[in-house]
Protein backbone atom coordinates (compact mmCIF):
# COMPACT_ATOMS: atom_id res chain seq x y z
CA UNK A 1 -12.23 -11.84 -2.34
CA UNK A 2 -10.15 -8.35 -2.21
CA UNK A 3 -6.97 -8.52 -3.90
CA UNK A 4 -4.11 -6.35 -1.91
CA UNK A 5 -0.78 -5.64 -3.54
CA UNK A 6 1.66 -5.54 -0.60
CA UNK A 7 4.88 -3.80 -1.26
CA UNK A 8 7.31 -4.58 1.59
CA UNK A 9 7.59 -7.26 4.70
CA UNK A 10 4.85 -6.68 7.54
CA UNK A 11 4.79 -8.36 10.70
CA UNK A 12 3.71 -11.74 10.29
CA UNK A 13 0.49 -11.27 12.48
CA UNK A 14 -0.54 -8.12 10.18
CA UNK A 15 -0.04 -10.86 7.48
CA UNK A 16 -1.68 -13.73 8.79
CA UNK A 17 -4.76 -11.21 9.79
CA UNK A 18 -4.77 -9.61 6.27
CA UNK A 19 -4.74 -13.13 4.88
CA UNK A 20 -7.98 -14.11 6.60
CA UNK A 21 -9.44 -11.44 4.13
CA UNK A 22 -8.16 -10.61 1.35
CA UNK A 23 -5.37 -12.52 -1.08
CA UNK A 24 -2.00 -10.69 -0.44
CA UNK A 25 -0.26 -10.24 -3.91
CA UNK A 26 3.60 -9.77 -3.18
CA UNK A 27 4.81 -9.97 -6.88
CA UNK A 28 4.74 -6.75 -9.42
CA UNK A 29 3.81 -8.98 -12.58
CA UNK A 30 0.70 -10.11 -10.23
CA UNK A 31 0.04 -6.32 -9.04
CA UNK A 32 -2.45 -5.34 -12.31
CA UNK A 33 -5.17 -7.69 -10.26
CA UNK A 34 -5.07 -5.52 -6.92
CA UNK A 35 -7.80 -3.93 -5.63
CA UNK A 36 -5.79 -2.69 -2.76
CA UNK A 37 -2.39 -1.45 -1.83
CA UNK A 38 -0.50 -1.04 1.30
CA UNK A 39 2.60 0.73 0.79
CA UNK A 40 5.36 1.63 3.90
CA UNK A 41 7.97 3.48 2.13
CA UNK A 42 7.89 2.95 -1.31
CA UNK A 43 6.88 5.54 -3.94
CA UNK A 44 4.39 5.16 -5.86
CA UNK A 45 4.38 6.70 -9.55
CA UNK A 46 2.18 6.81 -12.50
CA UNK A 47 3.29 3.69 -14.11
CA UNK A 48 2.76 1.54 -11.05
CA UNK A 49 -0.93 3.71 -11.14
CA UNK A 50 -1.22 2.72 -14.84
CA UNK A 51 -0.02 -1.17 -13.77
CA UNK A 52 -2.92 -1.29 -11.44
CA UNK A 53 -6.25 -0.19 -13.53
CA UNK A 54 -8.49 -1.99 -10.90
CA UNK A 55 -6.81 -0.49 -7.87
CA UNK A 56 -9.47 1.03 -5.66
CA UNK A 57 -7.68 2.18 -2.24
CA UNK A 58 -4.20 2.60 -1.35
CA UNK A 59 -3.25 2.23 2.81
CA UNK A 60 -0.28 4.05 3.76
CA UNK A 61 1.34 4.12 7.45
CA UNK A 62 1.31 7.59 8.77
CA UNK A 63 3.93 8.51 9.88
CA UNK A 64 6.32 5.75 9.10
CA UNK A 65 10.02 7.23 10.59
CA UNK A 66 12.81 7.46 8.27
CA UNK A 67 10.57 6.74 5.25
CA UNK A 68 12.04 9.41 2.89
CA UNK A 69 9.09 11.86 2.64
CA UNK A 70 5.62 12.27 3.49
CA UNK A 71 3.08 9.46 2.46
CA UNK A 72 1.74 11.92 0.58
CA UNK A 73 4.87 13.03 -1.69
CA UNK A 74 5.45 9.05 -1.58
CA UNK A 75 1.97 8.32 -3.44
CA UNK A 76 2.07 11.27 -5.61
CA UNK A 77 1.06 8.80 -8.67
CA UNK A 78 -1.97 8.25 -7.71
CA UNK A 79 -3.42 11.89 -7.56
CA UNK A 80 -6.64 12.71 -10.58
CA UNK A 81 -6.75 8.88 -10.85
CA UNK A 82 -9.94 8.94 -8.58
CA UNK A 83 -8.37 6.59 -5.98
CA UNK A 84 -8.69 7.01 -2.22
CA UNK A 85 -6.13 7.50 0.21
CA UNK A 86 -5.84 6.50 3.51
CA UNK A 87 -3.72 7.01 6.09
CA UNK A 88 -3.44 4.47 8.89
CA UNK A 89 -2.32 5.22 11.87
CA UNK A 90 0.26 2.06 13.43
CA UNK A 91 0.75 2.70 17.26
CA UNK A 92 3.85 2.49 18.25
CA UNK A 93 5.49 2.25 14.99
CA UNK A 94 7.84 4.87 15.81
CA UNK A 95 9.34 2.48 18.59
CA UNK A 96 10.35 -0.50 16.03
């Protein structure tokens, strides 16, 4: 099963759906296991890239409102590592 390091709090459907496929990893001295991460507003840096050698996609919300930069200036760490990014839209995001 897929191993997903989740950074922050998502609504508890999101959760219970992510659940039903991967295991959610909440905890940074479990996040070297993750295959996965979803990231909100958090920046990600070269030594949470170098904590996560197995990491094989990272899912950021575009655009996430008052997030303090881009997703893409937040996941600068990530860049010549030879993981993907993806941007996922979240309708109606902007509204919560």
């Amino acid at each position: 099963m897929m191993k997903v390091f989740l950074c922050e709090t998502i609504h508890p459907e999101a959760y219970r759906l992510l659940s039903e496929h991967a295991e959610i990893i909440s905890t940074r001295d479990r996040m070297g296991e993750a295959d996965a991460l979803i990231s909100r507003v958090i920046t990600v840096g070269a030594a949470e890239m170098d904590a996560m050698p197995e990491l094989k996609v990272i899912a950021v919300p575009v655009p996430y409102p008052g997030a303090g930069g881009s997703p893409r200036q937040r996941m600068r760490g990530f860049r010549g590592r030879g993981v993907p990014e993806r941007g996922c839209g979240v309708p109606g995001a902007a509204a919560e």
